[in-house]
N, C-alpha and C. Protein backbone atom coordinates (compact mmCIF):
# COMPACT_ATOMS: atom_id res chain seq x y z
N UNK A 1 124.63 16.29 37.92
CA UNK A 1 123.58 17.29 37.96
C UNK A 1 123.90 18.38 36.93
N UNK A 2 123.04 18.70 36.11
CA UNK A 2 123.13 19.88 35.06
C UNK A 2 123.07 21.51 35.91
N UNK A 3 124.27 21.53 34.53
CA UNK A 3 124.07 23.17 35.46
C UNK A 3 122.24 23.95 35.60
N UNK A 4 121.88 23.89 34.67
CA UNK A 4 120.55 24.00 35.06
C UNK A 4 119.48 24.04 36.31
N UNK A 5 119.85 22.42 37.10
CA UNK A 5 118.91 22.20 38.03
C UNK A 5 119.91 22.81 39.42
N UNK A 6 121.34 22.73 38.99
CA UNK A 6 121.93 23.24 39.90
C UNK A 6 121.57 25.26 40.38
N UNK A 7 121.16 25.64 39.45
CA UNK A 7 120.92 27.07 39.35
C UNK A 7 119.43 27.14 39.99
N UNK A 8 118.94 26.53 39.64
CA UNK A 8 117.43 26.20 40.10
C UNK A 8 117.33 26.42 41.50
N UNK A 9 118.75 25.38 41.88
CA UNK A 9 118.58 24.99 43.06
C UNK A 9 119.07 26.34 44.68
N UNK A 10 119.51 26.86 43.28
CA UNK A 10 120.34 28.38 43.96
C UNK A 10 118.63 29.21 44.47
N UNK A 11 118.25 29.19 43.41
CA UNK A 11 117.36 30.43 43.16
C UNK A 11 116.76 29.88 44.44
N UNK A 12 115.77 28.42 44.51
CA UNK A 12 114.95 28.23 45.53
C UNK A 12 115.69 28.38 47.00
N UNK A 13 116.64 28.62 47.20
CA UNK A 13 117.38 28.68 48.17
C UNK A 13 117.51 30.10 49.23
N UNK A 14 117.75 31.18 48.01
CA UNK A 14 117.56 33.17 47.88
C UNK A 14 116.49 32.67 48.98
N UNK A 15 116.22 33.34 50.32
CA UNK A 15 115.05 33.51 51.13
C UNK A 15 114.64 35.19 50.84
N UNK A 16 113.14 35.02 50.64
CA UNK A 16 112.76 36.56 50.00
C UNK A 16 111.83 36.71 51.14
N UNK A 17 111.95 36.14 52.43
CA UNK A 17 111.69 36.45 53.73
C UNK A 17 111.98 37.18 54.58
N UNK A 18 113.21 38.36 53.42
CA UNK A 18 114.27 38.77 54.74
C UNK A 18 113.79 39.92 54.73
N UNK A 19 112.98 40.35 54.04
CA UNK A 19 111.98 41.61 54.08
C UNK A 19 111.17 41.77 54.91
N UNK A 20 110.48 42.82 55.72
CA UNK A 20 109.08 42.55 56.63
C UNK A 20 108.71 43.69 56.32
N UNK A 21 107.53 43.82 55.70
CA UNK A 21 106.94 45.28 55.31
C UNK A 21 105.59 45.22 56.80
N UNK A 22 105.23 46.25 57.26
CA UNK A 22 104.55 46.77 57.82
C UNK A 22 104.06 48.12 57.76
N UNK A 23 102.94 48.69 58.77
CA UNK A 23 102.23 49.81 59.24
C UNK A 23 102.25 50.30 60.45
N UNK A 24 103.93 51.05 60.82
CA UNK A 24 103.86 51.00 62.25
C UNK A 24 103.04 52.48 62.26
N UNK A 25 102.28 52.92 63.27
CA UNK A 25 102.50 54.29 63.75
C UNK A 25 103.82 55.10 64.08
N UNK A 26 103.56 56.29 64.23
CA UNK A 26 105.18 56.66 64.36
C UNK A 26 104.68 56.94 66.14
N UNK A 27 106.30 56.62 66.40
CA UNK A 27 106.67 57.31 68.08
C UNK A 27 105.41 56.15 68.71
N UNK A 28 104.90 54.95 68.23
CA UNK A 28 104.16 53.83 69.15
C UNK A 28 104.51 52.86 68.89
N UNK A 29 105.86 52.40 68.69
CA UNK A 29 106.45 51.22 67.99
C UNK A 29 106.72 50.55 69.78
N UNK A 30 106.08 49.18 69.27
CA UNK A 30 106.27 48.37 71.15
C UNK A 30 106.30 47.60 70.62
N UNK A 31 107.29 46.20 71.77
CA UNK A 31 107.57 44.78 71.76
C UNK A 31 106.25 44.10 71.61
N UNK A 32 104.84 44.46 71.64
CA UNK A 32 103.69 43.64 71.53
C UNK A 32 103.78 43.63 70.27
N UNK A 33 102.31 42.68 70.01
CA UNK A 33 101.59 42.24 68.98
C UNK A 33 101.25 43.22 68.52
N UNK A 34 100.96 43.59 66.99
CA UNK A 34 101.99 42.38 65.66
C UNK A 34 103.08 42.23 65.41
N UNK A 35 103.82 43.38 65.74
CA UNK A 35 105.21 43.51 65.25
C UNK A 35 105.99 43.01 65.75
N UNK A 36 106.17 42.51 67.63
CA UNK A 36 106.99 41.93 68.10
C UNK A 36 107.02 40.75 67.68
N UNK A 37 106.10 39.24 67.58
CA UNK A 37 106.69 38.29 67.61
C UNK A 37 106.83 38.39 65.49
N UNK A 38 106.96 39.03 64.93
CA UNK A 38 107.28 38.90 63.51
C UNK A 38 108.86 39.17 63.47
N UNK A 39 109.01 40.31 64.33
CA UNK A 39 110.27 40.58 64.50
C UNK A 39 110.98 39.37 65.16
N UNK A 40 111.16 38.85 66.40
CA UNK A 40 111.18 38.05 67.39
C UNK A 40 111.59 36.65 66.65
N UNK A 41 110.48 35.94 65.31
CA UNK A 41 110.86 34.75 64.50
C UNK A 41 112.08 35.11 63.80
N UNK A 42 112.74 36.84 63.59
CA UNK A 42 113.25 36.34 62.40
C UNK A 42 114.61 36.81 63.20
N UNK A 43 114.65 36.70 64.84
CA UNK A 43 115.66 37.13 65.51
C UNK A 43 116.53 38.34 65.77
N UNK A 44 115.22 39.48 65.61
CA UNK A 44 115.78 40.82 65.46
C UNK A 44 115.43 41.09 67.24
N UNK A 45 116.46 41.96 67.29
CA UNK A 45 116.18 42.41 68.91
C UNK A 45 114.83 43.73 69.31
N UNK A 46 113.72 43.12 69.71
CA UNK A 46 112.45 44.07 69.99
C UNK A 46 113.23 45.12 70.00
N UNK A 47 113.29 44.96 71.31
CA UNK A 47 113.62 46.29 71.84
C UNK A 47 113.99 47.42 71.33
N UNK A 48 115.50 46.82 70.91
CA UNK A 48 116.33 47.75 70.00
C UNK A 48 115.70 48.32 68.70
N UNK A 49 114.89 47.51 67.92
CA UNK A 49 114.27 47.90 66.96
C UNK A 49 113.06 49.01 67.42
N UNK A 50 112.49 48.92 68.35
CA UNK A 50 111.30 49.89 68.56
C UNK A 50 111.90 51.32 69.17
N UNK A 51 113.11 50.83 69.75
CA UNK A 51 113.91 52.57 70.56
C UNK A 51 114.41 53.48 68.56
N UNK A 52 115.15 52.53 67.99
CA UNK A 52 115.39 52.61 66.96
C UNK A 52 114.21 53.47 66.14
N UNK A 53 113.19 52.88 65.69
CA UNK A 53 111.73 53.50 65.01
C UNK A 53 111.29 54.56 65.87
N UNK A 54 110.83 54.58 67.08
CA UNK A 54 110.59 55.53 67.89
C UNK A 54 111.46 56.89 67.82
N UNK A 55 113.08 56.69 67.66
CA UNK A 55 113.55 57.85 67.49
C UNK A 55 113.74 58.28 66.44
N UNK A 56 113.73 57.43 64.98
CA UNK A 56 113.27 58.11 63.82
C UNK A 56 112.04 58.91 63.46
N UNK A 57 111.40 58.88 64.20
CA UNK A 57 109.92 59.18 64.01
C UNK A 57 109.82 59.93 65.00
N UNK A 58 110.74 60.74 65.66
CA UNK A 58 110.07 61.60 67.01
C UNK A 58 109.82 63.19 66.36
N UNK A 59 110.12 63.17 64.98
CA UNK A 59 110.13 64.48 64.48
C UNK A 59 108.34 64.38 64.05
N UNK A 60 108.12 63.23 63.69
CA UNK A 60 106.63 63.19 63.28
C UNK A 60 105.57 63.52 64.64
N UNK A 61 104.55 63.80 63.95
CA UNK A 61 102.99 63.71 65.05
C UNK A 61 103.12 62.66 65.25
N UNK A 62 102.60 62.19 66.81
CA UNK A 62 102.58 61.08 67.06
C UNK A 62 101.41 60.23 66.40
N UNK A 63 101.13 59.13 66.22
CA UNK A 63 100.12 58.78 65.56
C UNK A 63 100.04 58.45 63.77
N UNK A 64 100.80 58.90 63.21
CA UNK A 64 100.44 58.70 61.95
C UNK A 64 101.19 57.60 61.50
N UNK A 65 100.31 56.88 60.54
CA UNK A 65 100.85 55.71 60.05
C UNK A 65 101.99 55.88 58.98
N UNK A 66 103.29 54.88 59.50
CA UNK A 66 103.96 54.97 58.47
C UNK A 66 104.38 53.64 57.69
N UNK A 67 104.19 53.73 56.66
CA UNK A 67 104.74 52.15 56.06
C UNK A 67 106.21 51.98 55.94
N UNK A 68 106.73 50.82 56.28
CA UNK A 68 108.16 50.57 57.29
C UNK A 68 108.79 49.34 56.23
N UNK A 69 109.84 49.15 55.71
CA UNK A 69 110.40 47.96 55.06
C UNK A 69 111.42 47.66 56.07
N UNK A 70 111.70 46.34 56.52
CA UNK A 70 112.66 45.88 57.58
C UNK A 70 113.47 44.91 56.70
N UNK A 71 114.82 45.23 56.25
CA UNK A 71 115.89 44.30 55.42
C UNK A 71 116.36 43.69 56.53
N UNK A 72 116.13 42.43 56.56
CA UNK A 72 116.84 41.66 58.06
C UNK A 72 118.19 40.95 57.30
N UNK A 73 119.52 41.35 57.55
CA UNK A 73 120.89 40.58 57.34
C UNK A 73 120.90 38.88 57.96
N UNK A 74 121.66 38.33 57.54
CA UNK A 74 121.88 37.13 57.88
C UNK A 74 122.96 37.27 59.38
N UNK A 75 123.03 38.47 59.79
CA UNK A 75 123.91 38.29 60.95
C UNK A 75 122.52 39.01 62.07
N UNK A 76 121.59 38.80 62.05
CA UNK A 76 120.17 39.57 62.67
C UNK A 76 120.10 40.63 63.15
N UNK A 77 121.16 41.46 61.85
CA UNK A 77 120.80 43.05 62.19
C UNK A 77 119.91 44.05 61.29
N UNK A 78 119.48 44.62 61.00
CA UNK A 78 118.40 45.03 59.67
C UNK A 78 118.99 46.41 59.12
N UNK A 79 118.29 46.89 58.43
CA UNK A 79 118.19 47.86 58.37
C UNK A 79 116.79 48.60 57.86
N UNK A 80 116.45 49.91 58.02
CA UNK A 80 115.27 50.47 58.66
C UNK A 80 114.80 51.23 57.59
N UNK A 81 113.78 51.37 56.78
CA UNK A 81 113.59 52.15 55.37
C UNK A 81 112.06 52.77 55.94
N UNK A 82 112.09 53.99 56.14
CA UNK A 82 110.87 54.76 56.50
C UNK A 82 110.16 54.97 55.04
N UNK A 83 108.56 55.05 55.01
CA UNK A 83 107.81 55.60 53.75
C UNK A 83 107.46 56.77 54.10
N UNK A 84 106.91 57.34 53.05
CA UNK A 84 105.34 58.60 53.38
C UNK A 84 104.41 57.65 54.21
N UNK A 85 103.79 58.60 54.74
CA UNK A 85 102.21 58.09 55.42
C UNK A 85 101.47 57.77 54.38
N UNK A 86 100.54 56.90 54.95
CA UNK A 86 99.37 56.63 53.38
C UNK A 86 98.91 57.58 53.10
N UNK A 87 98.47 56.95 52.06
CA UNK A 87 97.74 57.80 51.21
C UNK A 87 95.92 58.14 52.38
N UNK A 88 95.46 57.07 53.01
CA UNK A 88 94.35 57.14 53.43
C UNK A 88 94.35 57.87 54.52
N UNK A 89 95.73 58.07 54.91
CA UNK A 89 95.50 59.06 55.94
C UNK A 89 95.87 60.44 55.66
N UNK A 90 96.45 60.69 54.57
CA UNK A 90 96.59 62.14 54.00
C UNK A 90 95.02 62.34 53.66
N UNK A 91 93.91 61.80 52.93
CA UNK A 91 92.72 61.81 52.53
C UNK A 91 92.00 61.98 53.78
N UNK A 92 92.10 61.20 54.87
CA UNK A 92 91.56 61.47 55.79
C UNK A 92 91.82 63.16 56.63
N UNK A 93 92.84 63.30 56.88
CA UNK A 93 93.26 64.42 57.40
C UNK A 93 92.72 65.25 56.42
N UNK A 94 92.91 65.40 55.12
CA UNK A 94 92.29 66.53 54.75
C UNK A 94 91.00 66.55 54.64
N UNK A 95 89.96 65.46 54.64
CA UNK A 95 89.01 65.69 54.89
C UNK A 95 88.43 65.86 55.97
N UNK A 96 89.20 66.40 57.37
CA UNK A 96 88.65 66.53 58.59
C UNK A 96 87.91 64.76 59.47
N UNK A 97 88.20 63.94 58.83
CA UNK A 97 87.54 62.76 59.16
C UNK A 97 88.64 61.81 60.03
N UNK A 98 88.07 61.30 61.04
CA UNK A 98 88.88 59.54 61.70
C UNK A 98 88.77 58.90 60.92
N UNK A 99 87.60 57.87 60.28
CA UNK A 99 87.52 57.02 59.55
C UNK A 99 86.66 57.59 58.45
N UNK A 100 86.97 56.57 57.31
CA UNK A 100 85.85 56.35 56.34
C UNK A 100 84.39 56.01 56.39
N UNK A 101 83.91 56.25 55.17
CA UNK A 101 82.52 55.59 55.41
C UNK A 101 82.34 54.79 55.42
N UNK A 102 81.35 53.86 56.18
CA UNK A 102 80.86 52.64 56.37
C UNK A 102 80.12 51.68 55.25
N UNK A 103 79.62 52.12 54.73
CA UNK A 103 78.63 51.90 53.40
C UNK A 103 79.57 52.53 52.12
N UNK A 104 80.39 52.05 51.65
CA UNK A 104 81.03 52.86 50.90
C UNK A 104 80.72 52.62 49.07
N UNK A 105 80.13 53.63 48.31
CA UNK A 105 79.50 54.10 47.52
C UNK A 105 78.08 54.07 47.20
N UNK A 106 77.60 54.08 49.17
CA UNK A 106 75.93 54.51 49.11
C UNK A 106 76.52 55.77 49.69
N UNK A 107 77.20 56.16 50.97
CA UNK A 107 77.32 57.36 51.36
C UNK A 107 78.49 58.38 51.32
N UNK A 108 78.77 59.29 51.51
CA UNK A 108 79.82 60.57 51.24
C UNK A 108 80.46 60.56 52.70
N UNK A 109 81.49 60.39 53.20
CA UNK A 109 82.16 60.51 54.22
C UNK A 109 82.68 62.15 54.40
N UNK A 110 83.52 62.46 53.47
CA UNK A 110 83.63 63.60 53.23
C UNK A 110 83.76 64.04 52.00
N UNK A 111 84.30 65.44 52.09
CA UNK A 111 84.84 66.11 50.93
C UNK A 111 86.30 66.68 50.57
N UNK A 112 86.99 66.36 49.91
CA UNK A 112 88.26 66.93 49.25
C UNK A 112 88.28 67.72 48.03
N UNK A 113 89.05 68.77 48.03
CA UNK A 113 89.17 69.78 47.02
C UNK A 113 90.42 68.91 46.13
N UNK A 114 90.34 68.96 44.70
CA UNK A 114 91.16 68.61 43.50
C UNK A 114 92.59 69.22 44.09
N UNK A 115 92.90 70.21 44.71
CA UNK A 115 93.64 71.02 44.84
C UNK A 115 94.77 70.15 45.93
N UNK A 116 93.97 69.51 46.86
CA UNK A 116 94.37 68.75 48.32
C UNK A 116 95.01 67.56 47.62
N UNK A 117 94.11 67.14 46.43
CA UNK A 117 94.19 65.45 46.18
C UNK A 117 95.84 65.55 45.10
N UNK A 118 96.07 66.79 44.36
CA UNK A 118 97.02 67.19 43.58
C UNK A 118 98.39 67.14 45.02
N UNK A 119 98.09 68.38 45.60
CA UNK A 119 99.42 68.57 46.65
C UNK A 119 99.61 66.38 47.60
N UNK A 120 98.62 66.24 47.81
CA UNK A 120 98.93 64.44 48.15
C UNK A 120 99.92 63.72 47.03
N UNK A 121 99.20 64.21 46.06
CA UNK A 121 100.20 63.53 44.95
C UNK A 121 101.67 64.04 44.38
N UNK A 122 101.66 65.09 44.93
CA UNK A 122 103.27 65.53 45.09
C UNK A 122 104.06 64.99 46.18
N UNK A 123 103.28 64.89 46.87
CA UNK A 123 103.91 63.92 48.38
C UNK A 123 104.13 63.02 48.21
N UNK A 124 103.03 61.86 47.51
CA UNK A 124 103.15 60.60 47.23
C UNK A 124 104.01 60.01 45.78
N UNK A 125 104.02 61.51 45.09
CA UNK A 125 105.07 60.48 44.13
C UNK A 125 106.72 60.43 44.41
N UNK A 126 107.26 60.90 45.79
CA UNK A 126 108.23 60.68 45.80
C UNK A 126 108.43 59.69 46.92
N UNK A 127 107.11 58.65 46.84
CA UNK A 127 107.79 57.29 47.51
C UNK A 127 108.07 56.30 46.60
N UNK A 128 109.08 55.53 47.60
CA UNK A 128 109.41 54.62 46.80
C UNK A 128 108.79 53.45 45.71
N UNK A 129 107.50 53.52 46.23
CA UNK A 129 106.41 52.55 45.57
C UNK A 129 106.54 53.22 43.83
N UNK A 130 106.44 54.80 44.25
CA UNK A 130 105.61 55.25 42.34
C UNK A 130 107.17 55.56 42.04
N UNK A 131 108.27 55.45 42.41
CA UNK A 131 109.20 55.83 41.85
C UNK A 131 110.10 54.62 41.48
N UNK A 132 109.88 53.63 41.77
CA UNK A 132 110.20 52.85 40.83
C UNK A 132 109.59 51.93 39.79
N UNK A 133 108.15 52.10 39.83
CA UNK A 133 107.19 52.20 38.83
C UNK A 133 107.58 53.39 37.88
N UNK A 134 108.39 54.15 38.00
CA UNK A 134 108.25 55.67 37.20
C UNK A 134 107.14 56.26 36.97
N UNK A 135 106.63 56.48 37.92
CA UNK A 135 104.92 56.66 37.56
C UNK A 135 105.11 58.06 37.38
N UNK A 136 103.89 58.42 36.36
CA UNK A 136 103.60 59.88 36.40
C UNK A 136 102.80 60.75 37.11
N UNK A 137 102.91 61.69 37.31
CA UNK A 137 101.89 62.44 38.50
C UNK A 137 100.48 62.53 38.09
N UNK A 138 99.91 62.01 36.81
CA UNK A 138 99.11 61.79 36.73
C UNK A 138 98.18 60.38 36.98
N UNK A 139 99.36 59.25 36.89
CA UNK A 139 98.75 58.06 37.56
C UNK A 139 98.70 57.95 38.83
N UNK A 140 99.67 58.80 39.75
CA UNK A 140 99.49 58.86 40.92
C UNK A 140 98.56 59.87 41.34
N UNK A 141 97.67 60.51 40.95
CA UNK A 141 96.51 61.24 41.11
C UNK A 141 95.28 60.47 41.04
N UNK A 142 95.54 59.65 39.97
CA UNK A 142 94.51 58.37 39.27
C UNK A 142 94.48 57.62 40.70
N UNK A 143 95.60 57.23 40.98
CA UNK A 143 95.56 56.01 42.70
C UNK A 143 94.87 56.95 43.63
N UNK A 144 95.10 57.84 43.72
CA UNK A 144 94.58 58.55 45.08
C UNK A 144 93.15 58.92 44.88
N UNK A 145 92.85 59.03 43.86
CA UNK A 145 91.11 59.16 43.61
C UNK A 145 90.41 57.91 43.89
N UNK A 146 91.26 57.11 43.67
CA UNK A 146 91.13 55.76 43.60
C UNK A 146 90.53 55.94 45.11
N UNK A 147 91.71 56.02 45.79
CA UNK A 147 91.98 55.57 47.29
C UNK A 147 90.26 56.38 48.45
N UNK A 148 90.64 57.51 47.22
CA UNK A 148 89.34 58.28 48.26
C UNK A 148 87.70 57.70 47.96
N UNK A 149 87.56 57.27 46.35
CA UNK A 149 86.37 56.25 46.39
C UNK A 149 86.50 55.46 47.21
N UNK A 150 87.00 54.41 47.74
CA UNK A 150 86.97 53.72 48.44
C UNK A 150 86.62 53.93 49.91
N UNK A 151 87.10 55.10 50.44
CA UNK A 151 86.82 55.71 51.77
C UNK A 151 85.60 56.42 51.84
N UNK A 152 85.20 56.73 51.02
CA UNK A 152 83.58 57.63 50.65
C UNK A 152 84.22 59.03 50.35
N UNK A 153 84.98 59.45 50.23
CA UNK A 153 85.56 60.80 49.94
C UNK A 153 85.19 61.15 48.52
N UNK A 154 84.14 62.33 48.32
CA UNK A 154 83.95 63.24 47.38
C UNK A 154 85.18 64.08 47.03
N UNK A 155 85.61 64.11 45.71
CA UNK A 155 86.25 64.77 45.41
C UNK A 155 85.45 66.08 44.53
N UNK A 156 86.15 67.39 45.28
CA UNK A 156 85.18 68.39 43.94
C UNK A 156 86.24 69.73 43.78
N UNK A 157 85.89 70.17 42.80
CA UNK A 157 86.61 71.24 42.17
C UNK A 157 87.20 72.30 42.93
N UNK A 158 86.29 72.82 43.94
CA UNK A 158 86.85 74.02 44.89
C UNK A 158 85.73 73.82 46.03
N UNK A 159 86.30 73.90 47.00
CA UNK A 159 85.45 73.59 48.71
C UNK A 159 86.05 74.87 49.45
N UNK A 160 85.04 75.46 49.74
CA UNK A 160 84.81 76.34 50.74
C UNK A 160 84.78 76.04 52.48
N UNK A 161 85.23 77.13 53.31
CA UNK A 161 84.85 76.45 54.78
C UNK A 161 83.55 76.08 55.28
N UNK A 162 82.71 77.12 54.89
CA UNK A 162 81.31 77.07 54.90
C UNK A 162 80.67 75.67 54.30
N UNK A 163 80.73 75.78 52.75
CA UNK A 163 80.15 74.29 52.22
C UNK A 163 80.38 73.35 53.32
N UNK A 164 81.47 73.32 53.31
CA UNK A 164 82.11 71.87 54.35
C UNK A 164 81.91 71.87 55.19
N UNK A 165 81.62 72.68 56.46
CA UNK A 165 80.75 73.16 57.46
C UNK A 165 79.69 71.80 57.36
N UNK A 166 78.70 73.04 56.59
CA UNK A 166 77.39 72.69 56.30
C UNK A 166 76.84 71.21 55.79
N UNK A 167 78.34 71.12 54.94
CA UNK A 167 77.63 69.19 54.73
C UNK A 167 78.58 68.29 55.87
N UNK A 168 79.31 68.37 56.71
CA UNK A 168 79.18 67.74 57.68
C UNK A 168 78.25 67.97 59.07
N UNK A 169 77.82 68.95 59.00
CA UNK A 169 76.61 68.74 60.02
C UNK A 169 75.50 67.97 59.43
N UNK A 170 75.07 68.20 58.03
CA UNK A 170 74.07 67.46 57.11
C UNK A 170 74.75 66.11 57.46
N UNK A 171 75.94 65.56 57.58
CA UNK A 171 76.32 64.26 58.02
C UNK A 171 76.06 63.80 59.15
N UNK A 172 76.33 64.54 59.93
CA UNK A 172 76.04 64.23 61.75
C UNK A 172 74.87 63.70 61.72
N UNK A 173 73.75 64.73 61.03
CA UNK A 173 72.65 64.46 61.40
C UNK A 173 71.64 63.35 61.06
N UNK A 174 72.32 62.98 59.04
CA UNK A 174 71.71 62.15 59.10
C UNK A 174 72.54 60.97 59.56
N UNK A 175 73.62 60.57 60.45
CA UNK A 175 74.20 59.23 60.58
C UNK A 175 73.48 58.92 62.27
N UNK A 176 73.09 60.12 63.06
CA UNK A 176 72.43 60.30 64.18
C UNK A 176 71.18 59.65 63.94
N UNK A 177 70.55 60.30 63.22
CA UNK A 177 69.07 59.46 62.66
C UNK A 177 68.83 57.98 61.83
N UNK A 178 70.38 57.50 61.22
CA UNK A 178 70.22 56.35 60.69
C UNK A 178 70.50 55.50 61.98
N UNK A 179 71.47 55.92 63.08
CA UNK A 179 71.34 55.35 64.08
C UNK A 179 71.02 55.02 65.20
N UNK A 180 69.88 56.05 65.45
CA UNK A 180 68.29 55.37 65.95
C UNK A 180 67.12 54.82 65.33
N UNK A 181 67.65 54.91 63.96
CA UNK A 181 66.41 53.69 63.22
C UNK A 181 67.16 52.57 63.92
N UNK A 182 68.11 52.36 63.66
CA UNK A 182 69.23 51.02 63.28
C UNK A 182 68.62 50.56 65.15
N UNK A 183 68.36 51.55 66.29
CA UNK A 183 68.15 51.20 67.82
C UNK A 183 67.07 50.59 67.59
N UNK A 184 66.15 51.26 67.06
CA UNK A 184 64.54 50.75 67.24
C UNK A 184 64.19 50.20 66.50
N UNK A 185 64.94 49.56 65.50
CA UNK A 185 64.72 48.06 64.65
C UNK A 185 65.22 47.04 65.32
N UNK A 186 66.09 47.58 66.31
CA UNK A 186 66.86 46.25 67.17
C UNK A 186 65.81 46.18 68.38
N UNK A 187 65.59 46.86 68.90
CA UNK A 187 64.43 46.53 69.94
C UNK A 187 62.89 46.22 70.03
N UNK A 188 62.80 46.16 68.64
CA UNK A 188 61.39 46.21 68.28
C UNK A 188 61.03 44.51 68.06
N UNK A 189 62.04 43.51 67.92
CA UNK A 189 61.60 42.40 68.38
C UNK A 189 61.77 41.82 69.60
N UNK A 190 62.40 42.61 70.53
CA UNK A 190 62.89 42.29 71.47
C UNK A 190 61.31 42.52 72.40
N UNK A 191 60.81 43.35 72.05
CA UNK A 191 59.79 44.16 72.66
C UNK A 191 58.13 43.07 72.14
N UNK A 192 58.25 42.28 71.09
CA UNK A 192 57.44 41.63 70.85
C UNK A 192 57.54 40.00 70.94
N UNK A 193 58.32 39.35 71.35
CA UNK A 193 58.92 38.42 72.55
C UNK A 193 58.08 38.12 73.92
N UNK A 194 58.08 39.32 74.55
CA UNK A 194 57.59 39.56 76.33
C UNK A 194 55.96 39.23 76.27
């Protein structure tokens, strides 16, 4: 056998399985589904792993998502690499919003000030993702604009309490009214049936 196919034979061998990236919440890490039986195949102990995450994360709000890298050893012990929270939920939080928009680039979910989307990107460029990209704080501004098109998030120059006020009640009202058209288009064949 040539050294060649013998090296080959190395490489296909390296398992690049021993990684498990996830989205736990912080301080809600449990033996259920998803994370338990992922953990569970690759013979890591639930338990221990969720008391483990849970008490790294008891300094956080409960609730916020954190992205988690799990290095699993060949003796089935790991070790535990915490991220920043996303990006979609820094966007979210500052735009006062749970979720995004539904229709996303017919409607405006919310609004973010340049100012919010800048301080995110000081946060976010010291994860590990843009820092070993070497990214600059300007491409990581570029991703997060990114991130907020996608959610319906307006980005604008300077936002007031008032403005923002005022165009989320302008939201309430019209998602209230798109969703009693959306009732009485659904019952209106129901009603011509009988």
């Amino acid at each position: 056998m040539s050294k060649i196919s013998k090296v080959a034979k190395a490489v296909k061998k390296v398992d690049a399985s021993n990684v498990i990236r996830a989205i736990v919440r912080s301080g809600q890490a449990t033996p259920g589904p998803p994370l338990g039986p992922i953990l569970g195949q690759r013979g890591i102990p639930i338990g221990q792993f969720c008391k483990d995450f849970n008490e790294k994360t008891k300094e956080l709000k409960e609730g916020i998502p954190i992205p988690i890298k799990i290095h699993v050893k060949p003796d089935r012990t790991y070790d535990l690499k915490l991220g920043q929270p996303t990006v979609s939920y820094f966007l979210k939080q500052a735009a006062g919003l749970a979720k995004g928009a539904t229709k996303t680039g017919h409607e405006t979910a919310g609004l973010v000030s340049v100012r919010a989307v800048y301080e995110i990107a000081q946060v976010k460029a010291l994860d590990e993702c843009f820092k070993m990209r070497n990214s600059s704080l300007e491409s990581v501004v570029k991703s997060i604009v990114g991130s907020a098109r996608s959610l319906g998030i307006q980005i604008v120059n300077d936002l007031s309490a008032d403005e923002y006020r005022l165009f989320m009640e302008q939201r309430e009202e019209k998602l209230k009214a798109e969703a009693a058209a959306e009732t009485a288009a659904a019952e209106a064949p129901l009603g011509k049936k009988k």
